[in-house]
N, C-alpha and C. Protein backbone atom coordinates (compact mmCIF):
# COMPACT_ATOMS: atom_id res chain seq x y z
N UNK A 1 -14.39 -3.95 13.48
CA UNK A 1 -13.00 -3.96 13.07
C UNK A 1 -12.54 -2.52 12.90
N UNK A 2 -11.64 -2.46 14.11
CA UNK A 2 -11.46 -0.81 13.52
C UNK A 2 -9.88 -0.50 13.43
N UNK A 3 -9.59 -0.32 12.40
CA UNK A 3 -7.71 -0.18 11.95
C UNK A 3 -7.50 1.24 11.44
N UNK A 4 -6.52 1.76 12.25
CA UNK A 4 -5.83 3.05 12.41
C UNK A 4 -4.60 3.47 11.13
N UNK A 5 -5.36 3.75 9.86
CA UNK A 5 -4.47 3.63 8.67
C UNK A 5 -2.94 5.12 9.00
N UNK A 6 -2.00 4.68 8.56
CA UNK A 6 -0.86 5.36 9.12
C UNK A 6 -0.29 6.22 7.47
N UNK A 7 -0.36 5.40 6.30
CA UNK A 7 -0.37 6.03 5.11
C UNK A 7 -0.74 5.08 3.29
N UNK A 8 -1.36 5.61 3.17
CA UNK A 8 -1.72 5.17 1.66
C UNK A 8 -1.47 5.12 0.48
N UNK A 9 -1.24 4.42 -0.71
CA UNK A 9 -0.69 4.56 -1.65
C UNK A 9 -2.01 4.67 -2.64
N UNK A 10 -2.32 5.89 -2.91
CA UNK A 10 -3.62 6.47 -4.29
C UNK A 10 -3.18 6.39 -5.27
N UNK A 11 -1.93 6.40 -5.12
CA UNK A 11 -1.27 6.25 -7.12
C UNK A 11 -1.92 5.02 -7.35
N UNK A 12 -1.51 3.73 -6.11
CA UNK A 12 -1.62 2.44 -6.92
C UNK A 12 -2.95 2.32 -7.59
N UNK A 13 -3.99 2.75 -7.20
CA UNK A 13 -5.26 2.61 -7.77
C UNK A 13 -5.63 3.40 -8.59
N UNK A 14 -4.76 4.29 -8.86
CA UNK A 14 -4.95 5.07 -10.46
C UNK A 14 -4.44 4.34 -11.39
N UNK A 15 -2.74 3.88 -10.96
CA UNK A 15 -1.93 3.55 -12.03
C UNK A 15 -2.66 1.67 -12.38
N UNK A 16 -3.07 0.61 -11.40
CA UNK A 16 -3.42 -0.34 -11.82
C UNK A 16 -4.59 -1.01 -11.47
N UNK A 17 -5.06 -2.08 -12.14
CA UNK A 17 -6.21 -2.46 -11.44
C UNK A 17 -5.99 -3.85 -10.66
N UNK A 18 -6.73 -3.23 -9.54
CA UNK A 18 -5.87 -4.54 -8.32
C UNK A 18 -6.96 -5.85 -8.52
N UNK A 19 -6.16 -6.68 -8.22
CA UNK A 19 -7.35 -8.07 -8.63
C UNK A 19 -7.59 -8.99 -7.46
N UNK A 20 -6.61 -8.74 -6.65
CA UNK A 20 -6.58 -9.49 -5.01
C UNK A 20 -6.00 -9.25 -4.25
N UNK A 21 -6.25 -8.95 -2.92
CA UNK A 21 -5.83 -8.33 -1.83
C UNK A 21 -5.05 -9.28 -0.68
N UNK A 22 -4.34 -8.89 0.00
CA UNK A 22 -3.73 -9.42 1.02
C UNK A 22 -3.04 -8.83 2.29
N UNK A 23 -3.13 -9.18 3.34
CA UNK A 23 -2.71 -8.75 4.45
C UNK A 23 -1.53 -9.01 4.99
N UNK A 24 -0.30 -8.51 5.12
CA UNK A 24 1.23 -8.81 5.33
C UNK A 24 1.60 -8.21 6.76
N UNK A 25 1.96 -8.83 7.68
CA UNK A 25 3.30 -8.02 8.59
C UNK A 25 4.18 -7.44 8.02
N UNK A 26 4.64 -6.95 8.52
CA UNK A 26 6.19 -6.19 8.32
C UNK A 26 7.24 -6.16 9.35
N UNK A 27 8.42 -6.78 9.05
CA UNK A 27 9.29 -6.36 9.82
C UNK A 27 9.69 -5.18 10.10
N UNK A 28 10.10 -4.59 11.67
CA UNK A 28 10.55 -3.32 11.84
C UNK A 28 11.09 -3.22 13.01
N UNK A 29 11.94 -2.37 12.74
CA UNK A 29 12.85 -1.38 14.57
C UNK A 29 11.88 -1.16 15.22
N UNK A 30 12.14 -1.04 16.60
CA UNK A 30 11.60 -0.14 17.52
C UNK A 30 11.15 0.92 17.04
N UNK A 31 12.32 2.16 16.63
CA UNK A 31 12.30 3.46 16.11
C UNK A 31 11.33 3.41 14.88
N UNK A 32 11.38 2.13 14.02
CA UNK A 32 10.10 2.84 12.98
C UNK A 32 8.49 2.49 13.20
N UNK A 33 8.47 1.92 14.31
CA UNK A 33 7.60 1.17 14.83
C UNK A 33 6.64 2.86 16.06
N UNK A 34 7.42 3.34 16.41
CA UNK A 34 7.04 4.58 16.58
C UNK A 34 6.66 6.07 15.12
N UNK A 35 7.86 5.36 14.66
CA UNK A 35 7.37 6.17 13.88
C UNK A 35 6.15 5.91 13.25
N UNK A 36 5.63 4.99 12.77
CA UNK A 36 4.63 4.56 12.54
C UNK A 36 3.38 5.47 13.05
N UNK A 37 3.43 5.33 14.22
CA UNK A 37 2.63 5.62 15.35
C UNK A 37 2.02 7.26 15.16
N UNK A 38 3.79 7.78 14.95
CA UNK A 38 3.16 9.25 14.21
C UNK A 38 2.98 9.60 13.32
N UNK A 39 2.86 8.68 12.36
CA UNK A 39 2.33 8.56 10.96
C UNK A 39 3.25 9.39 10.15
N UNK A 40 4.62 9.14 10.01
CA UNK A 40 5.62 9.63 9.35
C UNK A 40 6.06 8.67 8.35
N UNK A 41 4.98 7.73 7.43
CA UNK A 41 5.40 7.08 6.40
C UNK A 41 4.87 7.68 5.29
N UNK A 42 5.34 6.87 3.98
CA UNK A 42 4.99 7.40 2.72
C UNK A 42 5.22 6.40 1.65
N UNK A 43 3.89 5.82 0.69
CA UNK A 43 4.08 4.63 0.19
C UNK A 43 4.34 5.19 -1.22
N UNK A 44 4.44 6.44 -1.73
CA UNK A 44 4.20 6.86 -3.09
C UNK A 44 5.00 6.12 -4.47
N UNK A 45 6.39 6.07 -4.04
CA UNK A 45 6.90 5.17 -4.84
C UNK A 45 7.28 4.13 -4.32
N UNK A 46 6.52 3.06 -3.68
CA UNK A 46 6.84 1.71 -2.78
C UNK A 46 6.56 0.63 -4.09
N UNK A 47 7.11 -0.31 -3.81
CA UNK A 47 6.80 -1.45 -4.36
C UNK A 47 7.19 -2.63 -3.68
N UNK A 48 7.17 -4.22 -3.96
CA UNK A 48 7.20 -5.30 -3.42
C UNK A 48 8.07 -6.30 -4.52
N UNK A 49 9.08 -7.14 -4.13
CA UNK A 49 9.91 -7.57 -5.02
C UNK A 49 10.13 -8.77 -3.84
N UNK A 50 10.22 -10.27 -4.46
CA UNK A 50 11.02 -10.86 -4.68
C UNK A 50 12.83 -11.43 -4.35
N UNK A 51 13.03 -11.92 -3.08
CA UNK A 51 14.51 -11.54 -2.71
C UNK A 51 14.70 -12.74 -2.20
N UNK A 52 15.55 -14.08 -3.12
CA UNK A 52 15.96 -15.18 -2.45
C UNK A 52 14.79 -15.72 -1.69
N UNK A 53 13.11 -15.76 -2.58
CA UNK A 53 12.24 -16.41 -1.89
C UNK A 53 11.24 -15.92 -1.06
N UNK A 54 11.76 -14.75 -0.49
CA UNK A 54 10.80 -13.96 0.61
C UNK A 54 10.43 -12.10 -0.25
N UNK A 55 9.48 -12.23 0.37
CA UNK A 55 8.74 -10.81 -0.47
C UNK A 55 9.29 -9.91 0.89
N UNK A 56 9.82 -8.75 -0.20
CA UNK A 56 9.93 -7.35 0.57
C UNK A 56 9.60 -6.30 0.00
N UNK A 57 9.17 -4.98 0.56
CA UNK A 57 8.57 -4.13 0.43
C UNK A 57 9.80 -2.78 0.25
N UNK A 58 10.12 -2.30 -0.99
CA UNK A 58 11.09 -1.62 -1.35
C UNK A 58 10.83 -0.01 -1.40
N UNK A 59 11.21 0.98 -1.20
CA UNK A 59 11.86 2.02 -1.42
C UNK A 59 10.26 2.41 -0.33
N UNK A 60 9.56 2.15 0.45
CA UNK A 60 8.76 2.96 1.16
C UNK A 60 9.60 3.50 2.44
N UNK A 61 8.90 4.71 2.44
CA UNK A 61 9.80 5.60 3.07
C UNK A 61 9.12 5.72 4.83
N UNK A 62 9.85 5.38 5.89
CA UNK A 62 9.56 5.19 6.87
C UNK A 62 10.22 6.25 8.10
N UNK A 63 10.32 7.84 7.91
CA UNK A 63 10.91 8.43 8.85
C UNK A 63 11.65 8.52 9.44
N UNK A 64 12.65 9.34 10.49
CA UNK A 64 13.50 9.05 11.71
C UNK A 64 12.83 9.94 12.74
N UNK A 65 12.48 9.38 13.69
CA UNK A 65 11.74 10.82 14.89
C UNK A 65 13.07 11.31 15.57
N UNK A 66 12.86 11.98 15.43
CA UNK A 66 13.87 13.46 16.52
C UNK A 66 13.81 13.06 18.33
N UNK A 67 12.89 12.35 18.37
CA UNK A 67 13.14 11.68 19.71
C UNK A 67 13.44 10.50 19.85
N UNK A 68 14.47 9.40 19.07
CA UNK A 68 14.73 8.37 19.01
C UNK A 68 16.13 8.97 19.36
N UNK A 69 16.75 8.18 19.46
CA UNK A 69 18.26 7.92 19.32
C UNK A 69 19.19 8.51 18.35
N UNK A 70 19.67 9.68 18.78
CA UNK A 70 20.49 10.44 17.68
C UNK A 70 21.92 9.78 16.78
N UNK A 71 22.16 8.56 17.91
CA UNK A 71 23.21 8.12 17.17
C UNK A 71 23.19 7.19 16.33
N UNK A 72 21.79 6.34 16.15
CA UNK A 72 21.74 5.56 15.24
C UNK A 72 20.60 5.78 14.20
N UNK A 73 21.34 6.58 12.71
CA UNK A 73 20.10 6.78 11.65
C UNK A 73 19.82 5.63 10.68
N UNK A 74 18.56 4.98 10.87
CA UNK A 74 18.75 4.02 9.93
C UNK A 74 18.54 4.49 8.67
N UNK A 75 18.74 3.90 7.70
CA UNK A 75 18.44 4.69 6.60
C UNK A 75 16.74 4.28 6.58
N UNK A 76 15.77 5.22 5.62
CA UNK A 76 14.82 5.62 5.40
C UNK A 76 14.15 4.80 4.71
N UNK A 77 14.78 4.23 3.68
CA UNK A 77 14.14 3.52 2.57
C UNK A 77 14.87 1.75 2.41
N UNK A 78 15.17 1.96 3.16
CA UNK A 78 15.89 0.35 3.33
C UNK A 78 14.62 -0.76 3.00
N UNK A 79 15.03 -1.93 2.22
CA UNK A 79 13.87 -2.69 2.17
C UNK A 79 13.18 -3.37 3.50
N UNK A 80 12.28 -4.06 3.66
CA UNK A 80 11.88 -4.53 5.21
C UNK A 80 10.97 -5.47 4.32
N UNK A 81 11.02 -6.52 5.09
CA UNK A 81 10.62 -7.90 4.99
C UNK A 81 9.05 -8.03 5.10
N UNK A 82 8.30 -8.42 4.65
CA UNK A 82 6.53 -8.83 4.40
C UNK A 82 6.51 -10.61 4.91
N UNK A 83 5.59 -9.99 5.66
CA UNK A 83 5.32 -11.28 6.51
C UNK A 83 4.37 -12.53 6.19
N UNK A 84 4.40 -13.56 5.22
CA UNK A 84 3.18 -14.03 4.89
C UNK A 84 3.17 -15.96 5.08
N UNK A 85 2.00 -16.04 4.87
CA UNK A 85 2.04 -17.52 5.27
C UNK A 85 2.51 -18.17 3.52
N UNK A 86 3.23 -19.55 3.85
CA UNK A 86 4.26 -19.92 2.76
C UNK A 86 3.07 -20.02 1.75
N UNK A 87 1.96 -20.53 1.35
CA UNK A 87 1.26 -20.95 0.59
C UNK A 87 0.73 -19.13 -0.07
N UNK A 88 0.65 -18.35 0.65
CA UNK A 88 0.18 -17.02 0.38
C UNK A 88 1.50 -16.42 -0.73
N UNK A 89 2.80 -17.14 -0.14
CA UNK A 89 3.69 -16.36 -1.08
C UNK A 89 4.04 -17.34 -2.15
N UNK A 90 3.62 -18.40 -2.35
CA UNK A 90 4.09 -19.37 -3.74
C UNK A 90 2.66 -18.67 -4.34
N UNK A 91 1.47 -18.40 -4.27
CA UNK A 91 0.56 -18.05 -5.01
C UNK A 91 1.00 -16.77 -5.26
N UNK A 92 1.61 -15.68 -4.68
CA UNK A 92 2.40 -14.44 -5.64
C UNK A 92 3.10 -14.62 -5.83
N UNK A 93 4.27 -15.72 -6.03
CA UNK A 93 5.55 -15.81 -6.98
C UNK A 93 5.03 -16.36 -8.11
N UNK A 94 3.75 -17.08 -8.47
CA UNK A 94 3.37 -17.49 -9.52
C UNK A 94 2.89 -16.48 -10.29
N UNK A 95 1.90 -15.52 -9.08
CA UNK A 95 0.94 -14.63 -10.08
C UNK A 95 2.24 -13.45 -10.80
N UNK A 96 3.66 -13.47 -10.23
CA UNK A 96 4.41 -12.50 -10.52
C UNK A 96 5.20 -13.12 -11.63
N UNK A 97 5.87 -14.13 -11.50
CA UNK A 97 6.48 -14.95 -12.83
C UNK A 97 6.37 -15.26 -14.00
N UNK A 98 4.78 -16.02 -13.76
CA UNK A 98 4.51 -16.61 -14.56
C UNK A 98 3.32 -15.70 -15.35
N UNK A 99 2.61 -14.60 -14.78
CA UNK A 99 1.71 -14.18 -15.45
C UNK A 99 2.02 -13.06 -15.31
N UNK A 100 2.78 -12.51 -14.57
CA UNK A 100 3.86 -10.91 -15.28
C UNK A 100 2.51 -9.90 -14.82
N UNK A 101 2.06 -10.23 -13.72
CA UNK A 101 1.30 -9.08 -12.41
C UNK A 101 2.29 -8.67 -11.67
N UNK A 102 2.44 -7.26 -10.99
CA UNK A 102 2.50 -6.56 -9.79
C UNK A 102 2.24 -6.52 -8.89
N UNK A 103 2.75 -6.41 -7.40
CA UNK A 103 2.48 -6.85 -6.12
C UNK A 103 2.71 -5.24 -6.19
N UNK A 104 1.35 -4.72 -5.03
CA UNK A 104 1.75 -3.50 -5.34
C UNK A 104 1.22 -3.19 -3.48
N UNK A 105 1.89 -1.95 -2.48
CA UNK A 105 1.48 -1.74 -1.92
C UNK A 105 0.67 -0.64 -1.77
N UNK A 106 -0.84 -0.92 -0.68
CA UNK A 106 -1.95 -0.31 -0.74
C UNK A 106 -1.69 0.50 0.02
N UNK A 107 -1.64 -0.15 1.40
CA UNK A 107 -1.69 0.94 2.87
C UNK A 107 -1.09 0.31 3.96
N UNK A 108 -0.72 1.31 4.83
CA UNK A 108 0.42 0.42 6.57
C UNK A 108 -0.69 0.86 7.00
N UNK A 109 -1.10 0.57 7.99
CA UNK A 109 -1.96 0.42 8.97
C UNK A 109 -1.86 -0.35 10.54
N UNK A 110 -2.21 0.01 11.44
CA UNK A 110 -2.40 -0.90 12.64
C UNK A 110 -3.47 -1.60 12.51
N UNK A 111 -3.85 -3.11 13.27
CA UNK A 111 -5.44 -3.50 12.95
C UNK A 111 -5.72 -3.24 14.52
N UNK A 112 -6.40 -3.95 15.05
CA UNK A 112 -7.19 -3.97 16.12
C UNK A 112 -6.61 -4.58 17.43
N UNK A 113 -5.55 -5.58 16.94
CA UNK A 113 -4.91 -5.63 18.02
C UNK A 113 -3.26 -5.06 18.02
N UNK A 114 -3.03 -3.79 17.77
CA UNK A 114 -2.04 -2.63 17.44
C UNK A 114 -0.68 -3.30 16.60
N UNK A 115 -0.76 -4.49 15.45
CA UNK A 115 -0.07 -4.88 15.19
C UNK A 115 0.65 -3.99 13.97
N UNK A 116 1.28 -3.82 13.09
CA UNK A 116 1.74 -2.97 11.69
C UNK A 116 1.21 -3.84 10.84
N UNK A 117 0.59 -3.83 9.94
CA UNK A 117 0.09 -4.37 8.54
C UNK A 117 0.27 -3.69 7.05
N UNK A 118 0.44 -4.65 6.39
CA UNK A 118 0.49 -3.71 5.03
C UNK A 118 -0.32 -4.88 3.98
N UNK A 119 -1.10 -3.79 3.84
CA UNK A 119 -2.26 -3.99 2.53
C UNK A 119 -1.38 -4.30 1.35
N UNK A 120 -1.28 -5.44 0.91
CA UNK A 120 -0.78 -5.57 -0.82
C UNK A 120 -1.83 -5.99 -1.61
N UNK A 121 -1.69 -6.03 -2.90
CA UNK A 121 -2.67 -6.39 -3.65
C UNK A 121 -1.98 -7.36 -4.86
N UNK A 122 -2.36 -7.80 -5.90
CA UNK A 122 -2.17 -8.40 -7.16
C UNK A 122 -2.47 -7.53 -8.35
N UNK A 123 -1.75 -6.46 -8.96
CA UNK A 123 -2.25 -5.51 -9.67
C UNK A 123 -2.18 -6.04 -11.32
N UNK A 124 -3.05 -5.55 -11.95
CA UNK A 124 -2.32 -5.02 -13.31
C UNK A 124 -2.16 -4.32 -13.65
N UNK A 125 -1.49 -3.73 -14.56
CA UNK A 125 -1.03 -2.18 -15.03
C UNK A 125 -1.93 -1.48 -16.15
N UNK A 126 -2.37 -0.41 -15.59
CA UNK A 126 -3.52 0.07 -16.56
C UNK A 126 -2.93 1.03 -17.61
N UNK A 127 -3.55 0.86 -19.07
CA UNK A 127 -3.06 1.58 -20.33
C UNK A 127 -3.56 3.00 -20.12
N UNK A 128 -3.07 3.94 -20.48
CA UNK A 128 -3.82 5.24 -20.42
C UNK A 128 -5.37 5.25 -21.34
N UNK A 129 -5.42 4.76 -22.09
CA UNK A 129 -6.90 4.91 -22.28
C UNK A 129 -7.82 4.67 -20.86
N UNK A 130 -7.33 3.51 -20.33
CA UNK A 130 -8.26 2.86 -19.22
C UNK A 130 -8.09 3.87 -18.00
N UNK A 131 -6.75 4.88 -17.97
CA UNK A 131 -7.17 5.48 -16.87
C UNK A 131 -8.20 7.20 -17.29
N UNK A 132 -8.27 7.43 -18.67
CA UNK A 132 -8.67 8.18 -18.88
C UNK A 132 -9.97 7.82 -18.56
N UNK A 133 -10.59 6.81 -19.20
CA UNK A 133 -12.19 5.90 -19.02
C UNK A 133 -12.37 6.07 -17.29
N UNK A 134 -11.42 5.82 -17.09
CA UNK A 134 -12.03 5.35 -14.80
C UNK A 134 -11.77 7.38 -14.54
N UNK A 135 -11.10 8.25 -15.21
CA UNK A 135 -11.73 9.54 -14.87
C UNK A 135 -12.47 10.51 -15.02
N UNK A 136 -13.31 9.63 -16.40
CA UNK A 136 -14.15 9.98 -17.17
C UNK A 136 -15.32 9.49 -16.53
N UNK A 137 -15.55 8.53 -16.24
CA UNK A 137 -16.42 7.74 -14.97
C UNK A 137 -16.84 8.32 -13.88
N UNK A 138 -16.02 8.59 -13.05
CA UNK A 138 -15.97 9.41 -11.95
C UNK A 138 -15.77 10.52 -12.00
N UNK A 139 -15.70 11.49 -13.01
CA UNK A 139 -16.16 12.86 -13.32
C UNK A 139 -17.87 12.97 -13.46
N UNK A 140 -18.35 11.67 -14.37
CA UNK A 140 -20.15 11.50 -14.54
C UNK A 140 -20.37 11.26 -13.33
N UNK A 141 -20.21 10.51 -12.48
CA UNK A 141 -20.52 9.69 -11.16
C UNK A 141 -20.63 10.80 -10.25
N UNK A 142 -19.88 11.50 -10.34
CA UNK A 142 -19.53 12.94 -9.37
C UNK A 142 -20.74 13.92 -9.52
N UNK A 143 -20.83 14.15 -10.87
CA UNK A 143 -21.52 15.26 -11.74
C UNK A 143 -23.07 14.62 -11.15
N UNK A 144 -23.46 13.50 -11.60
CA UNK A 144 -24.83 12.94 -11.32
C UNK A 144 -24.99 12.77 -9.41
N UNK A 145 -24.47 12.62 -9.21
CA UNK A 145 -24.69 12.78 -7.27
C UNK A 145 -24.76 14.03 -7.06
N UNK A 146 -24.27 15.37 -7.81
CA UNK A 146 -24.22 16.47 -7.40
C UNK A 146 -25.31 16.86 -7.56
N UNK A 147 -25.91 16.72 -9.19
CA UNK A 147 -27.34 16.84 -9.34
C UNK A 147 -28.62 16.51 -8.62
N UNK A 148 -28.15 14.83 -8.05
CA UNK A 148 -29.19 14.58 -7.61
C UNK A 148 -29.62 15.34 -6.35
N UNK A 149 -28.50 15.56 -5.72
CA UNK A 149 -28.72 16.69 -4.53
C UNK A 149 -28.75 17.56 -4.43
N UNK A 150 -28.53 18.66 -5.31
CA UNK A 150 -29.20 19.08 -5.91
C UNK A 150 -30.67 19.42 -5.93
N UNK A 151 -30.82 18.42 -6.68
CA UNK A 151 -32.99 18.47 -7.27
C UNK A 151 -32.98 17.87 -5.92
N UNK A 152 -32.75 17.21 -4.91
CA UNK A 152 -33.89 16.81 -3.68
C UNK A 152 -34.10 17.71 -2.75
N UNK A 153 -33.31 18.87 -2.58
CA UNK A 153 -33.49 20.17 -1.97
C UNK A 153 -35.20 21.09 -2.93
N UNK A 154 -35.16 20.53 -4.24
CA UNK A 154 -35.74 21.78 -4.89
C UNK A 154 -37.16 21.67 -4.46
């Protein structure tokens, strides 16, 4: 399986802890559909909401290439539609309603057969103690692999 990631969202996995993953289409232009291609997206402040039933993917920022069509700019951050099977999206309108989780996006990506995908997840929102603990973690985790390689040279 080999998928050609186009851009990532690292906040989301600082700011929450994801509990289940999912794989979405996305609707798109031609023009961002290239853009894609040259990896001119950006998920940093993206999120996923809720709209008359269907999940869309809000404020991610999707480029204009300079070799598209000068006369038509779409706007940048326009929402675009997430593609999912109906039973996939009544199980996140529940996990979002009723138990007050975050749909959060991970990563756009192509998969294997050059389609656009976007990684969502089921998040919860982590307290600052908990993100201090997960960098306190991986400061030891870091520190002890360094060592160990370290001493296997000695």
């Amino acid at each position: 399986m080999s998928i050609n990631i186009v851009a990532q969202n690292k906040k989301a996995r600082h700011d929450y802890e994801i509990l289940e993953k999912f794989e979405a289409g996305i609707v798109l232009a031609g023009a961002e559909v290239k853009a894609l291609r040259a990896k001119r997206a950006n998920l940093a402040d993206a999120f996923c909401r809720f709209i008359q039933g269907e999940l869309y993917i809000m404020n991610a920022h999707i480029a204009h290439l300079e070799t598209t069509n000068k006369h038509y700019v779409p706007d940048t951050r326009t929402p675009r539609k997430l593609l999912l099977h109906k039973k996939q999206l009544e199980k996140l309108y529940v996990k979002v309603h009723k138990d007050g989780y975050t749909i959060v996006p991970l990563m756009i990506y192509f998969n294997e057969r050059n389609l656009a995908k976007v990684s969502i997840a089921i998040a919860k929102g982590k307290q600052l103690h908990d993100k201090r603990a997960d960098m306190k973690a991986k400061t030891l985790d870091r520190e002890a692999k360094s060592a160990m390689k370290n001493r296997s040279y000695e």
